[in-house]
N, C-alpha and C. Protein backbone atom coordinates (compact mmCIF):
# COMPACT_ATOMS: atom_id res chain seq x y z
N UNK A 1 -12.26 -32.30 19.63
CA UNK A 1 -12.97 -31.04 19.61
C UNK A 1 -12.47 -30.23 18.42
N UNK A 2 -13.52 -29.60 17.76
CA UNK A 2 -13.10 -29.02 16.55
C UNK A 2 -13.12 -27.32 17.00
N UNK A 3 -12.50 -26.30 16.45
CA UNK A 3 -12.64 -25.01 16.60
C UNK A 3 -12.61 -24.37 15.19
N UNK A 4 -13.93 -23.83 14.89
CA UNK A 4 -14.27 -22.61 13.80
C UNK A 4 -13.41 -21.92 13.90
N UNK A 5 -12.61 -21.38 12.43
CA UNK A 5 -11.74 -20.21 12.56
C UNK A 5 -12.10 -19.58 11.26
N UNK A 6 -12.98 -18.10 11.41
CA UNK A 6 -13.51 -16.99 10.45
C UNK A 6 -12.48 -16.30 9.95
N UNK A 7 -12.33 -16.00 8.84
CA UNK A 7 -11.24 -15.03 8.01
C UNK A 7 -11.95 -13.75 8.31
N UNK A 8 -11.03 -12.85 9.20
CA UNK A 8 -11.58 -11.60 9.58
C UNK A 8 -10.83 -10.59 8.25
N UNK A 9 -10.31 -10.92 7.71
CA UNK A 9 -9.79 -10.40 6.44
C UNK A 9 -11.31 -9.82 5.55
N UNK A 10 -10.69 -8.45 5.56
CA UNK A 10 -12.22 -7.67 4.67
C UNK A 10 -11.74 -7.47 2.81
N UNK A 11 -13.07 -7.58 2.44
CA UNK A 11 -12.51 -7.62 0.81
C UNK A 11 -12.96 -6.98 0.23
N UNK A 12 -12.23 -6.28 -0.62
CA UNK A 12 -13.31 -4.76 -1.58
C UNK A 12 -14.56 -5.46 -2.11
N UNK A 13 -15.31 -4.52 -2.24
CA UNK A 13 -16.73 -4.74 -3.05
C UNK A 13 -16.79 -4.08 -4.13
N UNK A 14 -15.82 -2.82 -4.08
CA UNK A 14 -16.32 -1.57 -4.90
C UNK A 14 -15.47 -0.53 -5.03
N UNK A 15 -14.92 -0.55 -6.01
CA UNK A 15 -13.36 0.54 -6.62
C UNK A 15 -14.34 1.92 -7.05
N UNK A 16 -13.80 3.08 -6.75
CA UNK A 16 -14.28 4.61 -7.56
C UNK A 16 -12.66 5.11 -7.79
N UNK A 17 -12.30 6.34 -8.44
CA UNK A 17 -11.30 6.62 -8.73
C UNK A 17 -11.86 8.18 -9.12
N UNK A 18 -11.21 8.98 -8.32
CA UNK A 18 -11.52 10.71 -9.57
C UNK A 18 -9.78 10.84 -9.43
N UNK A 19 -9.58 12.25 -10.13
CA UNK A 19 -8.45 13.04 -9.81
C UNK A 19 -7.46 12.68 -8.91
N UNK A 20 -7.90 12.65 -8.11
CA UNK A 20 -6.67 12.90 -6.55
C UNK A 20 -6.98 11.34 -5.57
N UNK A 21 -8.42 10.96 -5.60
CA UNK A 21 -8.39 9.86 -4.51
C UNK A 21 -8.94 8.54 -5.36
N UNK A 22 -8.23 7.09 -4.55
CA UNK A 22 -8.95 5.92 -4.52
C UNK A 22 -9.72 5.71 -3.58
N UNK A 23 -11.08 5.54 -3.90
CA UNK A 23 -11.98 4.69 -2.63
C UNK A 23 -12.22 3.32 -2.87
N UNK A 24 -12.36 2.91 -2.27
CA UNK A 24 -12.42 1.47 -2.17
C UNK A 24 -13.47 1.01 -0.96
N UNK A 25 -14.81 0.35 -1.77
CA UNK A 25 -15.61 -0.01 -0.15
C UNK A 25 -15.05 -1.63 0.09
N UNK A 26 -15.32 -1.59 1.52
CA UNK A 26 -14.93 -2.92 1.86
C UNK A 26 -16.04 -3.77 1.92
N UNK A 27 -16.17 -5.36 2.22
CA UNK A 27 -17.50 -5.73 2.95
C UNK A 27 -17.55 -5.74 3.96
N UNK A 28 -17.22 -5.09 4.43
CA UNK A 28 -17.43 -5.27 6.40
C UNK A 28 -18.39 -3.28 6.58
N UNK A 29 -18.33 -2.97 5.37
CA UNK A 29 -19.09 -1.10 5.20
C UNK A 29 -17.75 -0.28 5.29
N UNK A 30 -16.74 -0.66 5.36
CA UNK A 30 -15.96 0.81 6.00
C UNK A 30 -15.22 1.32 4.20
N UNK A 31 -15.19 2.46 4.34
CA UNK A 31 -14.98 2.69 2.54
C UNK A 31 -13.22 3.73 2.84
N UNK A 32 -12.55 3.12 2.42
CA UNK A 32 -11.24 2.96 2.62
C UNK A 32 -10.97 4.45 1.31
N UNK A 33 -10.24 5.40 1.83
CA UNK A 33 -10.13 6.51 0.71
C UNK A 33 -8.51 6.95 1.08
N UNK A 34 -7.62 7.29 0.26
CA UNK A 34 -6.10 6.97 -0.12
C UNK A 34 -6.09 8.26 -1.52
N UNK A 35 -4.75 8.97 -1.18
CA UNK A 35 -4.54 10.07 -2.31
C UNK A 35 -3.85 9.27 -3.38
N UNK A 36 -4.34 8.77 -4.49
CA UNK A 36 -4.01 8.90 -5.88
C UNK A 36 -2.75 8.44 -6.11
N UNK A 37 -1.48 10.10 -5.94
CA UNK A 37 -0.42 9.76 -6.03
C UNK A 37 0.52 9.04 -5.51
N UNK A 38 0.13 8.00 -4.38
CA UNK A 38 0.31 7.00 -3.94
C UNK A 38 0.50 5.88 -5.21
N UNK A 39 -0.01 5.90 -6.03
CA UNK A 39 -0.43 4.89 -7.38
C UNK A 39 0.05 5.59 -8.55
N UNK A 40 1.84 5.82 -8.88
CA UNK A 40 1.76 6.72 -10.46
C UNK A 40 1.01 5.96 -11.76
N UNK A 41 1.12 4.93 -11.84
CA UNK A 41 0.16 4.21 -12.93
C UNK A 41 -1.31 5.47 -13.14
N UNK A 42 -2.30 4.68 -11.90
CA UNK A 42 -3.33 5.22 -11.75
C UNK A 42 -3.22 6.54 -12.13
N UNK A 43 -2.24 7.42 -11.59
CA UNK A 43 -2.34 8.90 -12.32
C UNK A 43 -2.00 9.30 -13.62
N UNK A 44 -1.30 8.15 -13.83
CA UNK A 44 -0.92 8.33 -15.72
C UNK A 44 -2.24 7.76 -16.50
N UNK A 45 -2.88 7.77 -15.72
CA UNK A 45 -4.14 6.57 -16.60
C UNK A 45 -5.16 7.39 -16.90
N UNK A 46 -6.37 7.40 -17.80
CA UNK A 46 -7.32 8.26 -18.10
C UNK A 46 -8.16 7.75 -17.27
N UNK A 47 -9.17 8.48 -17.24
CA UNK A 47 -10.38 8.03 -16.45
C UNK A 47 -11.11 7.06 -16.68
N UNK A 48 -11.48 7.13 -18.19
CA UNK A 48 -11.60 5.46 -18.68
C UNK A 48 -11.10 4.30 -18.35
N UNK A 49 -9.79 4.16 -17.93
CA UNK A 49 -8.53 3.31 -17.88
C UNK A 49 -8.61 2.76 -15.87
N UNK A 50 -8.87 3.78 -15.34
CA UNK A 50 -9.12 3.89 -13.87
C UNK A 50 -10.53 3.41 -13.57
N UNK A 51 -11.65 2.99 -15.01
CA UNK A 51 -12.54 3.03 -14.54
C UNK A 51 -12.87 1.13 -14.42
N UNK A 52 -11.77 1.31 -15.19
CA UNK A 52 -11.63 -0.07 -15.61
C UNK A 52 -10.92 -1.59 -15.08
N UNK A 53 -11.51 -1.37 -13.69
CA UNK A 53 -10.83 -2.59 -12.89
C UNK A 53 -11.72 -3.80 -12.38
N UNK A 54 -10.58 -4.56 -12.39
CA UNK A 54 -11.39 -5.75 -11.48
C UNK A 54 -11.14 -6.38 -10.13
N UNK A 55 -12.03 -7.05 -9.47
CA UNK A 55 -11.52 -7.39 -8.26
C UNK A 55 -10.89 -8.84 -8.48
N UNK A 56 -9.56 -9.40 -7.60
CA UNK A 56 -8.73 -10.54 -8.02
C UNK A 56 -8.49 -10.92 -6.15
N UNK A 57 -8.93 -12.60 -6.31
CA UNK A 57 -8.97 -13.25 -4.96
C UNK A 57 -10.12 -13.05 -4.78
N UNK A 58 -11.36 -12.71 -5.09
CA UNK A 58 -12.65 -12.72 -4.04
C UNK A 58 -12.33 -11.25 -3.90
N UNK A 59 -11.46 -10.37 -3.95
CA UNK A 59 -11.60 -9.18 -3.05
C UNK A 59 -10.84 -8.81 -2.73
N UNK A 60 -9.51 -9.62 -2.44
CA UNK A 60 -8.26 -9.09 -1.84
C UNK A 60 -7.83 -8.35 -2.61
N UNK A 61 -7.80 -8.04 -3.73
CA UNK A 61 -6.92 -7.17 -4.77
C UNK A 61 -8.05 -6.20 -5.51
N UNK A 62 -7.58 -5.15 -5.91
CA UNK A 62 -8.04 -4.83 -7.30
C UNK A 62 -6.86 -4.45 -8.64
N UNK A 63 -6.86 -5.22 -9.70
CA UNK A 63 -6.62 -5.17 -11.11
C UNK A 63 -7.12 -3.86 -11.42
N UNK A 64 -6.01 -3.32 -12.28
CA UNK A 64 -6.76 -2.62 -13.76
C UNK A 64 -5.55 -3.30 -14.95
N UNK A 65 -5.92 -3.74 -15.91
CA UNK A 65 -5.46 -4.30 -16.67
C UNK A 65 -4.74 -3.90 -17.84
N UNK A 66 -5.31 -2.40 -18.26
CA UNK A 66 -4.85 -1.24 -19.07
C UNK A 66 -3.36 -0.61 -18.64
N UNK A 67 -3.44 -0.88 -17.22
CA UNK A 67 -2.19 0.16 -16.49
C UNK A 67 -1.02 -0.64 -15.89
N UNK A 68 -1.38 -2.29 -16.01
CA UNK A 68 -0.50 -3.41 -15.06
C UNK A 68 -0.91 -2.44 -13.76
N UNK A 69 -1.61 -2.35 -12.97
CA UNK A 69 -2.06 -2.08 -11.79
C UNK A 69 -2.67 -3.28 -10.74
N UNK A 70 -2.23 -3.78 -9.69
CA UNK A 70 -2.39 -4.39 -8.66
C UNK A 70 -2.33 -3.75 -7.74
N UNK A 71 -3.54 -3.51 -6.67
CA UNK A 71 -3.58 -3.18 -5.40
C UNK A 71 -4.20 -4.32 -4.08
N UNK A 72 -3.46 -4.45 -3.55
CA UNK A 72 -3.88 -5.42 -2.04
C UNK A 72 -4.89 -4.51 -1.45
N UNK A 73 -6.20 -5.08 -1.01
CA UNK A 73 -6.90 -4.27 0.36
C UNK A 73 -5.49 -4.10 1.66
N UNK A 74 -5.31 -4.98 1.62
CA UNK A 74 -4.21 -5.02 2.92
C UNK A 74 -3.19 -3.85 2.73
N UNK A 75 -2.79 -3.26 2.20
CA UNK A 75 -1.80 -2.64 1.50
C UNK A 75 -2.43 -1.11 1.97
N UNK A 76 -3.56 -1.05 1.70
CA UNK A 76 -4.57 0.07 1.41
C UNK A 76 -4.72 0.24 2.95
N UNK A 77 -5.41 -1.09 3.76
CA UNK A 77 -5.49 -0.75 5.32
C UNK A 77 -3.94 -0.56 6.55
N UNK A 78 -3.20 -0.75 5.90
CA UNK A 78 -1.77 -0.60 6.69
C UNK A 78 -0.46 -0.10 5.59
N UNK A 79 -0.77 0.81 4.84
CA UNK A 79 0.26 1.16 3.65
C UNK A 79 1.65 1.09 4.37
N UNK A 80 2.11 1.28 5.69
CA UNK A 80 3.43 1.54 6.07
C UNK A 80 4.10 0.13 6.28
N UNK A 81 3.09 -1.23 6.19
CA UNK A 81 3.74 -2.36 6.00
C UNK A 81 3.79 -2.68 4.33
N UNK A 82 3.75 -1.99 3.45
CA UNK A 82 3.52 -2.43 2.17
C UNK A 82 4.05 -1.59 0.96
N UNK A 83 4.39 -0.31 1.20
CA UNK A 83 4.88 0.39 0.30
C UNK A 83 6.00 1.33 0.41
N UNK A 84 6.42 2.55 0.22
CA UNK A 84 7.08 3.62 0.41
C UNK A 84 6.24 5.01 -0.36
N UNK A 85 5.46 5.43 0.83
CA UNK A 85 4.73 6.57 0.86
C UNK A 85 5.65 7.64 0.14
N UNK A 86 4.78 8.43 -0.72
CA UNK A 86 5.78 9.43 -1.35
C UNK A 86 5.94 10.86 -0.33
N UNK A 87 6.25 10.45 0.72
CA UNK A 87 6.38 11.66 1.82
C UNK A 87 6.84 11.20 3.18
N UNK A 88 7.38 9.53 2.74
CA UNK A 88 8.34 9.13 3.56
C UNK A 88 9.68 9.02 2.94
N UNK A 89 10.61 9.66 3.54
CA UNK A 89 12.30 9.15 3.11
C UNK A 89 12.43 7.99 3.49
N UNK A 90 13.16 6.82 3.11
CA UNK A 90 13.10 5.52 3.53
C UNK A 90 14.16 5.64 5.42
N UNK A 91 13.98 5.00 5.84
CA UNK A 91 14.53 4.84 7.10
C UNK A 91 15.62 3.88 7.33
N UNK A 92 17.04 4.43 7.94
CA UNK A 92 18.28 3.51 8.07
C UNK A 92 17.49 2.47 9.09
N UNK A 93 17.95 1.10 9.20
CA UNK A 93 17.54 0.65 10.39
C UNK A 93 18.33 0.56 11.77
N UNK A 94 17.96 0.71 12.44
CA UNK A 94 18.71 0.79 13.89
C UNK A 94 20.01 0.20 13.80
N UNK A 95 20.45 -0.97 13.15
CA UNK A 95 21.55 -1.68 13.27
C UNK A 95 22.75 -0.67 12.46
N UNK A 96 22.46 -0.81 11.23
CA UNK A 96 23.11 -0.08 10.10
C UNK A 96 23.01 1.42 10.97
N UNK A 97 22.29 2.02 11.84
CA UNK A 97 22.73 3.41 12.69
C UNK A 97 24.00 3.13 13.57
N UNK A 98 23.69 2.21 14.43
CA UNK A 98 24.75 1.99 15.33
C UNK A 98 26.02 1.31 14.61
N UNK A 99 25.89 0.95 13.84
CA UNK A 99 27.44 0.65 12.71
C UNK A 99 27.84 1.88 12.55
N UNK A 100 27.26 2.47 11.81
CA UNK A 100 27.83 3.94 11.16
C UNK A 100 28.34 4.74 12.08
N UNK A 101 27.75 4.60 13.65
CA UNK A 101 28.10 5.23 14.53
C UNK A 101 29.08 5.11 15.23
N UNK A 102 29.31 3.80 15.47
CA UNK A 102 30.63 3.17 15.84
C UNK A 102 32.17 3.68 14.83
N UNK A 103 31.75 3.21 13.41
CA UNK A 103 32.83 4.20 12.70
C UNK A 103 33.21 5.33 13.09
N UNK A 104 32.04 6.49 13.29
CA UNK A 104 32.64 7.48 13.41
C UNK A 104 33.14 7.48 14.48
N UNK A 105 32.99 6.82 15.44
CA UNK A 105 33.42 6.94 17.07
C UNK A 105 35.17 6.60 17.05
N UNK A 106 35.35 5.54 16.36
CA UNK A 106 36.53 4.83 16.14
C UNK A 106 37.28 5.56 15.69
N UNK A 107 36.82 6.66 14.46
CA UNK A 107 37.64 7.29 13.45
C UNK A 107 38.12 8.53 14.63
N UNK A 108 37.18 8.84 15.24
CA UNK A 108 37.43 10.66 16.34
C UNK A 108 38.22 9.96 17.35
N UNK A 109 38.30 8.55 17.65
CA UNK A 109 39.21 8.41 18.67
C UNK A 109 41.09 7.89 18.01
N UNK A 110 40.75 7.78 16.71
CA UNK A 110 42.15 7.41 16.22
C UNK A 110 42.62 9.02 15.97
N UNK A 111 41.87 9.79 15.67
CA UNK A 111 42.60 10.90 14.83
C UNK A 111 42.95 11.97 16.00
């Protein structure tokens, strides 16, 4: 018995760029919109330069070639698995907390 398996993975169709936002339509219709400074390239870039991309994989990516710019759709639909938002501080992870914590525990019970 064989089983069909569909790539539910959606792929840009269609980059815009002004000032402040990237849109990006997908093919599945949903048009994916993201502030700019997320991308310093893109904001150092002229409008010409932003206007100027391509799609790479079928869709998964968009290129601009002027700016070394690569963007994942994936990236775009879940940014908190893929980047460091400029309005997130990066986060200790739980382990490295409870280390640090233990030090200090150790240190207030020696002194």
């Amino acid at each position: 018995m064989s089983t069909l398996v569909e790539r539910a993975e959606s792929l840009a169709v269609d980059v815009s760029c002004t000032d402040d936002e990237l849109s990006v339509v997908l093919s599945d219709g949903r048009t994916v919109t993201v502030p700019l400074l997320w991308f310093p390239r893109l904001v150092a870039a002229s409008g010409k330069q932003r206007a100027d991309w391509e799609l790479i994989g079928g869709g998964v990516g968009i290129h601009w070639e002027a700016v070394d710019e690569d963007i994942s759709v994936a990236s775009l639909l879940q940014p908190e698995n893929f980047m460091r938002l400029p309005d997130k501080a990066p986060q200790t992870s739980s382990r490295a907390q409870r280390k640090s914590k233990s030090r200090r525990s150790s240190r207030a019970a020696r002194g």
